[in-house]
Protein backbone atom coordinates (compact mmCIF):
# COMPACT_ATOMS: atom_id res chain seq x y z
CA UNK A 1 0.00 0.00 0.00
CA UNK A 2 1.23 3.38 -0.73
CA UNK A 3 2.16 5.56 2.12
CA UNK A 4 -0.16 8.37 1.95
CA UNK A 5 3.17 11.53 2.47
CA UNK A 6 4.24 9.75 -0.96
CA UNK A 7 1.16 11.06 -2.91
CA UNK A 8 1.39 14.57 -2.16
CA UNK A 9 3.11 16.40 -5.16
CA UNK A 10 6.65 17.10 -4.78
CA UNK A 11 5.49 20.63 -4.97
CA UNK A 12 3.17 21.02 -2.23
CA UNK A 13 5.74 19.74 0.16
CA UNK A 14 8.42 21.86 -0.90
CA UNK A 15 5.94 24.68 -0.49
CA UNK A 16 4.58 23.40 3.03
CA UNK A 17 8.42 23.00 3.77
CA UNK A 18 8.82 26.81 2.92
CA UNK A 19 5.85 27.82 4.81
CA UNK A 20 6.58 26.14 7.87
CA UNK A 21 9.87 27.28 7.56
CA UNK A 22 8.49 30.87 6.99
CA UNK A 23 6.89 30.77 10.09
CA UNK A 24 9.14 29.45 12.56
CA UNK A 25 11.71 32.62 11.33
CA UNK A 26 9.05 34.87 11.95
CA UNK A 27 8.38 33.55 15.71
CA UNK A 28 12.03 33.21 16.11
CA UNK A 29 12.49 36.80 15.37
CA UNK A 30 9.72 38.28 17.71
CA UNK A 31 11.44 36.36 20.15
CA UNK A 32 14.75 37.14 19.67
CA UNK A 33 13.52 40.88 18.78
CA UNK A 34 12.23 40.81 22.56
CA UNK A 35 15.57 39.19 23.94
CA UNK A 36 17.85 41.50 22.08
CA UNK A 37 16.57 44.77 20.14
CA UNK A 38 15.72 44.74 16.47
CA UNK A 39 19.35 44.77 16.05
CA UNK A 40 20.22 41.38 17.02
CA UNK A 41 22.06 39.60 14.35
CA UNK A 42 20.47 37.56 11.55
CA UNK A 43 22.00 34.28 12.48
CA UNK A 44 20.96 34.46 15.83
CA UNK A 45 17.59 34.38 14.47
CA UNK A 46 18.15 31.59 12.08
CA UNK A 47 19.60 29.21 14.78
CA UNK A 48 16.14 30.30 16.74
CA UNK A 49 14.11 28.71 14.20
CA UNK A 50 16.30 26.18 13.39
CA UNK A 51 17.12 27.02 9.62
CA UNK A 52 20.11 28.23 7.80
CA UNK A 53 21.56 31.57 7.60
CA UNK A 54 20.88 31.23 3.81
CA UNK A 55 17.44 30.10 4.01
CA UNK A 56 16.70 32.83 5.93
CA UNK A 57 18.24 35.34 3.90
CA UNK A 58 16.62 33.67 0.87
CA UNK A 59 12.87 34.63 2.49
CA UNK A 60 14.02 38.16 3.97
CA UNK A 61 16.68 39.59 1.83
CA UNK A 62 16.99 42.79 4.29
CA UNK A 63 17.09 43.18 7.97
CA UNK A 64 13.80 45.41 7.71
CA UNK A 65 12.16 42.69 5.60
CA UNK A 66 11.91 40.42 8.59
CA UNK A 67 11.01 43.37 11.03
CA UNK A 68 7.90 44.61 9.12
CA UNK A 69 7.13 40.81 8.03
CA UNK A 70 7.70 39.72 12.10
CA UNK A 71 5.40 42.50 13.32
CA UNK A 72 2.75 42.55 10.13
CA UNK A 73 -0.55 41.63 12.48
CA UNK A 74 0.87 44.36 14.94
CA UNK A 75 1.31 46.94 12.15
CA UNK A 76 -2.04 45.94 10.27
CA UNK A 77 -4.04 46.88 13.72
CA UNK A 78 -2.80 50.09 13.94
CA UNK A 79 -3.57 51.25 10.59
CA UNK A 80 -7.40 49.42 11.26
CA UNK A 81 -7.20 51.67 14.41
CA UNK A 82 -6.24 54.60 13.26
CA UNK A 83 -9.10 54.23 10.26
CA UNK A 84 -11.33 53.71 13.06
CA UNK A 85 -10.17 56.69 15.25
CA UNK A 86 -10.74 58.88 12.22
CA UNK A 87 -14.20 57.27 11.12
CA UNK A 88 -15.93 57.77 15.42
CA UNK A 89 -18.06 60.83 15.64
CA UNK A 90 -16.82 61.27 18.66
CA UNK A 91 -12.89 62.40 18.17
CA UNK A 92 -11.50 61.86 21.55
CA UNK A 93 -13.04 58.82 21.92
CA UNK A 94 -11.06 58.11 18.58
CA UNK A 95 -8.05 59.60 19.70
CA UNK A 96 -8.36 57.93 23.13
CA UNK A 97 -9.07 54.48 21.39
CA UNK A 98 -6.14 54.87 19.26
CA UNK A 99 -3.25 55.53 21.53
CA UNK A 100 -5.08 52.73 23.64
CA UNK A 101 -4.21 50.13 21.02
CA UNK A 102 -0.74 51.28 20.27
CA UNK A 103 -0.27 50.92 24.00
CA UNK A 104 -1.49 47.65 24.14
CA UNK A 105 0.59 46.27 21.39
CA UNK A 106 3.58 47.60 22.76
CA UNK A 107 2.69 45.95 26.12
CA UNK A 108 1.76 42.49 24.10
CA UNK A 109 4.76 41.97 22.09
CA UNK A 110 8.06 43.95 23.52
CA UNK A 111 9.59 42.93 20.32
CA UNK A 112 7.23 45.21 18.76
CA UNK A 113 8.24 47.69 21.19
CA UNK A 114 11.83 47.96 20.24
CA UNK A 115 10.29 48.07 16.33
CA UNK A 116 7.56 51.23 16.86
CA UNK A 117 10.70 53.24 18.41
CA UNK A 118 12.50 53.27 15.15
CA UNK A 119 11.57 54.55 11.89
CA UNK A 120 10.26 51.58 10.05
CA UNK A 121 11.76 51.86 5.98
CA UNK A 122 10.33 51.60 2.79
CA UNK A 123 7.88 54.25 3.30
CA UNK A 124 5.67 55.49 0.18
CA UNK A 125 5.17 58.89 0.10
CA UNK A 126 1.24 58.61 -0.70
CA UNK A 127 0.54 56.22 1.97
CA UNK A 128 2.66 58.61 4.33
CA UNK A 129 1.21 61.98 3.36
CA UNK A 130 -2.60 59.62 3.88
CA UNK A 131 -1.67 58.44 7.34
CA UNK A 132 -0.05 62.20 8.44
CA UNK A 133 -3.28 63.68 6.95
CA UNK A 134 -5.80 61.44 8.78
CA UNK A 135 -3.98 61.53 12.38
CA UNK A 136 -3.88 65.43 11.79
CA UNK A 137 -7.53 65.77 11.20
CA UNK A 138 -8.14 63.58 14.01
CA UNK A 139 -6.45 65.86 16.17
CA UNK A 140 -7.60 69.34 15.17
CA UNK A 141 -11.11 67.55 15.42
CA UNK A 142 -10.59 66.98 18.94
CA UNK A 143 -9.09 70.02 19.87
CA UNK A 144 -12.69 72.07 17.70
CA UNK A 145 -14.74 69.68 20.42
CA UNK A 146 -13.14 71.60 23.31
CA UNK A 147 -11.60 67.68 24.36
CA UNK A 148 -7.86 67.64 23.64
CA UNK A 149 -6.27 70.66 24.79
CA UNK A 150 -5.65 73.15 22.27
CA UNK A 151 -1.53 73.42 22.84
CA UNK A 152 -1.22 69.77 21.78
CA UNK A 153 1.28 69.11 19.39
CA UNK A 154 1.63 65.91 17.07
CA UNK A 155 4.83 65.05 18.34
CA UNK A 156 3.50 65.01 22.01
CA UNK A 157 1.95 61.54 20.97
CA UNK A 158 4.98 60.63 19.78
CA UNK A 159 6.86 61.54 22.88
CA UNK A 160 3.92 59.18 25.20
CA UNK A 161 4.59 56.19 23.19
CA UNK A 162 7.97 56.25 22.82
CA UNK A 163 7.86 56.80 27.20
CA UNK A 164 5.35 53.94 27.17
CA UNK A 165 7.58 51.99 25.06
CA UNK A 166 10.29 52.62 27.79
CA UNK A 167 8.47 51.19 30.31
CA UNK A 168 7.17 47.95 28.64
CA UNK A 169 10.91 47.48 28.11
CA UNK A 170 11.98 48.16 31.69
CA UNK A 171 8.54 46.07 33.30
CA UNK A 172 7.50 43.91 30.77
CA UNK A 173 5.35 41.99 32.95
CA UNK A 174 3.78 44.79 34.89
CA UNK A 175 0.12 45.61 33.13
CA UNK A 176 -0.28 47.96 36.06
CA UNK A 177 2.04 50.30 35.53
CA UNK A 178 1.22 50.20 31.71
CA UNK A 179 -2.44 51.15 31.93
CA UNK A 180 -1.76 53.60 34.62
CA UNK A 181 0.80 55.83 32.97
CA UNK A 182 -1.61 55.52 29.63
CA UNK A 183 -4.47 56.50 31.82
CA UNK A 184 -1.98 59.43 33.43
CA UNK A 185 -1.29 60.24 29.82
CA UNK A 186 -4.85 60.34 28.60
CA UNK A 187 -5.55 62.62 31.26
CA UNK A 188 -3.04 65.15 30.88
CA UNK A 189 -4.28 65.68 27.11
CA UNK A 190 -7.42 66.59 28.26
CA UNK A 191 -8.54 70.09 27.31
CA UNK A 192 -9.35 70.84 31.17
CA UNK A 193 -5.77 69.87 31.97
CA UNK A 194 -4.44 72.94 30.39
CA UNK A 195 -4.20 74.98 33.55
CA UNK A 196 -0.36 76.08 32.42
CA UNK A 197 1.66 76.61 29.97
CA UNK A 198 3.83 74.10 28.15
CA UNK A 199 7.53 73.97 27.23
CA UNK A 200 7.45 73.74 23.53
CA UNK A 201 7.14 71.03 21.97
CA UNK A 202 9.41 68.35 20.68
CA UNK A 203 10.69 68.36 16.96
CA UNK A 204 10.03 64.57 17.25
CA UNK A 205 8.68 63.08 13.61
CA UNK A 206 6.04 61.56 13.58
CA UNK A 207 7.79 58.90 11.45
CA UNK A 208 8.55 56.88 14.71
CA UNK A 209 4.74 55.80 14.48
CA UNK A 210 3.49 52.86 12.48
CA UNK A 211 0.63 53.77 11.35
CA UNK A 212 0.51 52.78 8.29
CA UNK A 213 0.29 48.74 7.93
CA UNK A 214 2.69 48.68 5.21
CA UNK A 215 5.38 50.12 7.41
CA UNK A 216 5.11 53.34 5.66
CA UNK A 217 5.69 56.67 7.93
CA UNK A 218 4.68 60.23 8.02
CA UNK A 219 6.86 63.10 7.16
CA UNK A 220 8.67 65.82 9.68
CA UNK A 221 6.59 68.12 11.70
CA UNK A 222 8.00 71.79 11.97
CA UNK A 223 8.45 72.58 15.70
CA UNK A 224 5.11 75.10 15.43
CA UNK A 225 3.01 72.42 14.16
CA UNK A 226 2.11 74.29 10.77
CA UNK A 227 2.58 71.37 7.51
CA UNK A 228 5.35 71.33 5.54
C-alpha cells in the first residue's frame, strides 16, 4: 500500500516545507527581537528557528524585511485603528481608542516595542502623506470639540509612546504600571488639563509611528506644528 506523504506532489511539500519554515523565522524573530533589540544579528535568528543563515536570507533579503514581516498583524491593527479613530463621531473617543491600542501592542509583544521606536523603511510617500493627513484631522477635530487641549502638538503623541515603550521594556510583565501611565497620559491631554503653559514642543517626527500597515511613515513636523 502506498504511504499516503508519498502522494502529495513534490510541490506542495516543498511549499509546506517553505511555509513552515516561513513561520518558525518569523516567531524566532519576535522572540529574539524581545531578547535582544531589532538589532540582534540575523543568524541568531536563524539558529532560533532552526534554519540556515541562507534560508533565511533567501525569504528576507533585508534586515527590515523580517522586522515589518515579524510584526505585520501588529502593524495591520494600527492602521485598522487609526481608520477607526478617524471614522468615530466622537474624536477623543477616537483619539483615546487609538493611543489605547498602540499601547497595548507595545505591552503584548516587547519585540514590537523595540520596532515602533525606530523609523520603520520603505515608506511610500502617498501612503505617508494619507496616514499624516488622517492623524492630523483627528487631532484638530478633537481640539474644535473643546476635548484635547488646544496646545497639543503631534509630536506630544509621539513623545507618550515612545515613554510607554520605555516602560514595557523596563517592566514587561507589569500591566499595572502600563495602563496607569496611559491612563496618566490620557488625562493630561485633556482640554481641562491645560491649567499652564507648556515647554514647547518636541521636533520629534512623527515617522517613529506605524501607522501605516505597510510600514510606511509620516513626514517631519515643523516645531510650530504648521505642515510642511
Amino acid at each position: 500500500m502506498v504511504a499516503e506523504s508519498s502522494r502529495i506532489p513534490d510541490g506542495e511539500r516543498l511549499r509546506a516545507d517553505a511555509r513552515r519554515n516561513r513561520e518558525r523565522i518569523l516567531v524566532a524573530a519576535r522572540a529574539v527581537f524581545a531578547e535582544h533589540g531589532i538589532d540582534a544579528p540575523m543568524a541568531t535568528v536563524a539558529r532560533r528557528a532552526g534554519v540556515g543563515v541562507a534560508t533565511l536570507y533567501r525569504r528576507f533579503p533585508a534586515r527590515d524585511d523580517l522586522v515589518r514581516a515579524a510584526f505585520a498583524r501588529q502593524l495591520e491593527t494600527c492602521a485598522q485603528a487609526l481608520t477607526e479613530a478617524v471614522a468615530d463621531p466622537d474624536p477623543w473617543r477616537g483619539f483615546r481608542r487609538l493611543v489605547e491600542t498602540a499601547c497595548e501592542l507595545q505591552r503584548e509583544e516587547r519585540g514590537f516595542s523595540a520596532a515602533f521606536a525606530t523609523a520603520f523603511p520603505g515608506s511610500t510617500a502617498d501612503h505617508a502623506r494619507r496616514a499624516e493627513r488622517e492623524l492630523t484631522a483627528l487631532i484638530r477635530r478633537a481640539q474644535a470639540a473643546g476635548a484635547l487641549r488646544a496646545d497639543f502638538h503631534p509630536s506630544d503623541l509621539g513623545v507618550a509612546l515612545l515613554s510607554h515603550c520605555g516602560l514595557v521594556t523596563a517592566l514587561p510583565h507589569d500591566g499595572a504600571a502600563s495602563r496607569r501611565l496611559v491612563a496618566y497620559l490620557l488625562q493630561s491631554f485633556r482640554a481641562e488639563a491645560a491649567h499652564e503653559v507648556l515647554p514647547p514642543p518636541s521636533d520629534l517626527p512623527l515617522r517613529s509611528l506605524p501607522l501605516s500597515a505597510d510600514g510606511t511613515r509620516a513626514q517631519p513636523w515643523p516645531a510650530n506644528g504648521a505642515r510642511q
